[in-house]
N, C-alpha and C. Protein backbone atom coordinates (compact mmCIF):
# COMPACT_ATOMS: atom_id res chain seq x y z
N UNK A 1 80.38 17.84 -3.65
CA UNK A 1 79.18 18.54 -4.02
C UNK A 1 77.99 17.58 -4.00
N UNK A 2 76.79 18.19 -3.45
CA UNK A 2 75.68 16.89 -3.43
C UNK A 2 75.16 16.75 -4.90
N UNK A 3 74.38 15.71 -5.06
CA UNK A 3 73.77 15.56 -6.00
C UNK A 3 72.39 14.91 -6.32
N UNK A 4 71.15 14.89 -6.87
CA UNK A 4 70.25 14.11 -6.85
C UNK A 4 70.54 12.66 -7.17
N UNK A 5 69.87 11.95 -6.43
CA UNK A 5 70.22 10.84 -6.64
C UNK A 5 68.58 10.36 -7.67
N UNK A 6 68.86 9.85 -8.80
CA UNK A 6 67.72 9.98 -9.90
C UNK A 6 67.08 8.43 -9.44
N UNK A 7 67.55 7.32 -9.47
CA UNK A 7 67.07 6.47 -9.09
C UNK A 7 66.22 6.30 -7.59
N UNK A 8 66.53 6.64 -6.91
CA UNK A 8 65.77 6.76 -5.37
C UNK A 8 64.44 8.02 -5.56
N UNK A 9 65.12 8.98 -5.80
CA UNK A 9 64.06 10.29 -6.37
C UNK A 9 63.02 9.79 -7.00
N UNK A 10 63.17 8.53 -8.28
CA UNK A 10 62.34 8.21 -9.29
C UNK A 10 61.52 7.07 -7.81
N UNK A 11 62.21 6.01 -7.15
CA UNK A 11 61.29 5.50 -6.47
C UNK A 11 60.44 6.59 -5.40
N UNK A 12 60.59 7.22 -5.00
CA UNK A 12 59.85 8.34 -4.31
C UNK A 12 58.81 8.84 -5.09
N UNK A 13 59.32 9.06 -5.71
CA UNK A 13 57.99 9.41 -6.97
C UNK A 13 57.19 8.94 -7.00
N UNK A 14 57.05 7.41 -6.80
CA UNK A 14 56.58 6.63 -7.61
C UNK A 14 55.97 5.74 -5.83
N UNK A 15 56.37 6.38 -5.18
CA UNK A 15 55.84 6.07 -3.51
C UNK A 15 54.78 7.08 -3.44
N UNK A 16 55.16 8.22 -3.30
CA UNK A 16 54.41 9.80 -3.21
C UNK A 16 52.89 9.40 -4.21
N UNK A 17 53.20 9.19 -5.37
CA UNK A 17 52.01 8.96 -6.14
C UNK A 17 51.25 8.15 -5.24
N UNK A 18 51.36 6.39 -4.96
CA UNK A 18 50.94 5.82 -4.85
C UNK A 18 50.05 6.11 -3.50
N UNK A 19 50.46 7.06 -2.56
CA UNK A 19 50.27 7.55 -1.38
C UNK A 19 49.22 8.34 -1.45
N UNK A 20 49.09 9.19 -2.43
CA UNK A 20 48.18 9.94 -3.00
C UNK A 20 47.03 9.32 -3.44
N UNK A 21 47.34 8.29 -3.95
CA UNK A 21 45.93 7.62 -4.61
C UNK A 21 45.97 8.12 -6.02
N UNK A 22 46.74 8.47 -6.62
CA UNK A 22 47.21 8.28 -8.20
C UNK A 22 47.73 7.18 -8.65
N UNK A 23 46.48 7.64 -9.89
CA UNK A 23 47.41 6.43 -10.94
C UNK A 23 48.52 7.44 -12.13
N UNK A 24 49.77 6.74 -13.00
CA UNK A 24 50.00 7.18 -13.78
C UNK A 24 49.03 8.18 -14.66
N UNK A 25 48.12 7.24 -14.90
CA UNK A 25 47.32 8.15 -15.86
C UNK A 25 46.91 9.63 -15.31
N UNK A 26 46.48 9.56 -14.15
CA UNK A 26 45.96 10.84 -13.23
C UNK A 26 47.20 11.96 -13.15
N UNK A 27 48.47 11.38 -13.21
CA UNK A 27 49.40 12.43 -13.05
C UNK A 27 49.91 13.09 -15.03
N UNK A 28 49.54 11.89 -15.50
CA UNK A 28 49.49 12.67 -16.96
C UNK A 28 48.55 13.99 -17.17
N UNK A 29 47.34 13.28 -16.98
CA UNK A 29 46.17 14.41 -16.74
C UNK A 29 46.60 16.02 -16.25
N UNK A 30 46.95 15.03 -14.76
CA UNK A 30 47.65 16.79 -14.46
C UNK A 30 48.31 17.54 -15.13
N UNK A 31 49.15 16.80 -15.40
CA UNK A 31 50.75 17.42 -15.90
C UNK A 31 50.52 17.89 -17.71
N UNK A 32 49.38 17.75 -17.57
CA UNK A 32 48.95 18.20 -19.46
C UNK A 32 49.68 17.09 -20.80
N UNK A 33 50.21 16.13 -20.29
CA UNK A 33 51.29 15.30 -21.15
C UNK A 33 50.88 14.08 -21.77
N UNK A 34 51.64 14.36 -22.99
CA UNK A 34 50.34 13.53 -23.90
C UNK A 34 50.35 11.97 -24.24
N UNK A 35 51.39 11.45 -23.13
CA UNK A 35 51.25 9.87 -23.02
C UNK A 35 52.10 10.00 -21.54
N UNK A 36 52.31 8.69 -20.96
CA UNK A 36 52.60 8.52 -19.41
C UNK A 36 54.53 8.44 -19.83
N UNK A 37 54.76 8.48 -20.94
CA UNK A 37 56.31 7.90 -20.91
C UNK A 37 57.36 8.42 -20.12
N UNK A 38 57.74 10.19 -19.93
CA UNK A 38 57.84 11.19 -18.62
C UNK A 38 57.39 10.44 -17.65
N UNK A 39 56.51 9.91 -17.12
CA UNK A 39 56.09 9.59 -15.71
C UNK A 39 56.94 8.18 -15.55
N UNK A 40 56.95 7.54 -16.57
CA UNK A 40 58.13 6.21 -16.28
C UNK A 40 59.25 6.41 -16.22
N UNK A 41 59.88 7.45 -17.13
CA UNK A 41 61.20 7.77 -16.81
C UNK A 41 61.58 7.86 -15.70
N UNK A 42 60.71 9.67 -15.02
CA UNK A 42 60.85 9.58 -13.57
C UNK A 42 60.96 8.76 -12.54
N UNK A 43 59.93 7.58 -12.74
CA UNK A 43 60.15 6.43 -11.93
C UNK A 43 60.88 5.46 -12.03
N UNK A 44 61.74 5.17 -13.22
CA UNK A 44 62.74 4.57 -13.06
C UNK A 44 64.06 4.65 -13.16
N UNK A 45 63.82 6.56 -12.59
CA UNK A 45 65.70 7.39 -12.51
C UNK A 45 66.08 7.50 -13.55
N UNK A 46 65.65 7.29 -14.77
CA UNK A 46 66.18 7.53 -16.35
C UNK A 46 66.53 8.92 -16.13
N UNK A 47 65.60 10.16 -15.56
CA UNK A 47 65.91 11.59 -15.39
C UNK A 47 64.74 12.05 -14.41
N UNK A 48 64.70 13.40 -14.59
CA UNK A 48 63.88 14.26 -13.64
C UNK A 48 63.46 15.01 -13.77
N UNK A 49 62.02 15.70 -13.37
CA UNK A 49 61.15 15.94 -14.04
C UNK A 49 61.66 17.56 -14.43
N UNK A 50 60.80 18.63 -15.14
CA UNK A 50 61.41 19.49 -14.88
C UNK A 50 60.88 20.37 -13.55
N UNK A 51 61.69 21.65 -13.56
CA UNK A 51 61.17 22.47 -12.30
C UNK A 51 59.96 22.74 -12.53
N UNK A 52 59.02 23.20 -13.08
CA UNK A 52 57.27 23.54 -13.33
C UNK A 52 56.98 22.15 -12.95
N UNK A 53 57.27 20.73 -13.45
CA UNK A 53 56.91 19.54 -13.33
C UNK A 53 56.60 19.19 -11.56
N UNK A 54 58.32 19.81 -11.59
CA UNK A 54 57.93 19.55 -9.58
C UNK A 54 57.19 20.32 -9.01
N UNK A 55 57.14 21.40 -9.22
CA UNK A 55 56.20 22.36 -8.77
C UNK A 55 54.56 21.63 -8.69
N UNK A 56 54.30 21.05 -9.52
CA UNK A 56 52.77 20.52 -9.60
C UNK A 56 52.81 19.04 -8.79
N UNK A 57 53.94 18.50 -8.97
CA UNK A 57 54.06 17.22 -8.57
C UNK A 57 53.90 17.36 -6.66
N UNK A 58 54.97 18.39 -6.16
CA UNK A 58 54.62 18.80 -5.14
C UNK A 58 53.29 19.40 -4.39
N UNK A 59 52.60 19.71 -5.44
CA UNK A 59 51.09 20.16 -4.77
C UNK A 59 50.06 19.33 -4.82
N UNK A 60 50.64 18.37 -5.95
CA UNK A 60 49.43 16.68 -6.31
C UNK A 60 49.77 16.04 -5.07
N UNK A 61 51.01 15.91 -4.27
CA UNK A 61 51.47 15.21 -3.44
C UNK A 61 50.92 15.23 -2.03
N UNK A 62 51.02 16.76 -2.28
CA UNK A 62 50.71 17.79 -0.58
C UNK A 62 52.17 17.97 0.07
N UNK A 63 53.32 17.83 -0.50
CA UNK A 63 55.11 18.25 -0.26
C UNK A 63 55.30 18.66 -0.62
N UNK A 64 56.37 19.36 -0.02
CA UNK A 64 57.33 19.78 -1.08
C UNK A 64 58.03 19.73 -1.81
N UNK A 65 58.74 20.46 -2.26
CA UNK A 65 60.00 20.05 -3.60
C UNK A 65 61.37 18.95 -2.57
N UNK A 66 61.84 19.68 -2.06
CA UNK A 66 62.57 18.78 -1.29
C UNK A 66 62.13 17.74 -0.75
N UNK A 67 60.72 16.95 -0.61
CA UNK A 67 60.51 15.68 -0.08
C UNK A 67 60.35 15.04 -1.08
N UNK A 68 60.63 15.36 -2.37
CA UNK A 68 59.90 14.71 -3.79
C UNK A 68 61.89 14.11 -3.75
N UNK A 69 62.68 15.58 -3.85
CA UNK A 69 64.09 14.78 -4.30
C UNK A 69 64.99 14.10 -3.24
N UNK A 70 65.68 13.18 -3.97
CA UNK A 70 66.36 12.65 -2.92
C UNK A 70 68.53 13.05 -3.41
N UNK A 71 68.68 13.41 -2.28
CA UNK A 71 69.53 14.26 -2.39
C UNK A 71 70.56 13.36 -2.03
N UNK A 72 72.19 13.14 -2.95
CA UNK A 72 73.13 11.94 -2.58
C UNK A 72 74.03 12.56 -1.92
N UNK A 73 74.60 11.95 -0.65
CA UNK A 73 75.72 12.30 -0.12
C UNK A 73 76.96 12.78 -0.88
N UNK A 74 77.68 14.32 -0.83
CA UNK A 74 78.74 14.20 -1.20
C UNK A 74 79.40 13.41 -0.75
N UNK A 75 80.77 13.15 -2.66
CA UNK A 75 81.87 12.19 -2.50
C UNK A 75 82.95 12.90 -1.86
């Protein structure tokens, strides 16, 4: 069965932003959230964001949901 792979996903994240011309702070802003700590998680695969989360993350980006996750080969 596949699975997200949280660490690679979190560096994508954290590529995608930078691509964008966001800073952390700018994606807090967006995301209504009331310190950046969520946005570090994400970026360092601790977890993932939720679905509404990607939803916005994908339109801050200009991608989609599937170019945000990174998806692990089934074992």
């Amino acid at each position: 069965m596949p699975t997200v792979d949280l660490v690679r996903t979190g560096q994508n994240i954290c590529r995608l932003r930078k691509q964008a011309g966001l800073s952390t702070a700018d994606l807090q802003t967006a995301l209504g959230l009331s310190s950046p700590r969520a946005i570090f998680k994400w970026q360092r695969g601790d977890c993932l964001p939720t679905v509404d989360n990607l939803v916005i993350l994908a339109a801050l980006f200009g991608v989609r949901i599937d170019d945000i996750l990174v998806i692990a080969a089934a074992k």
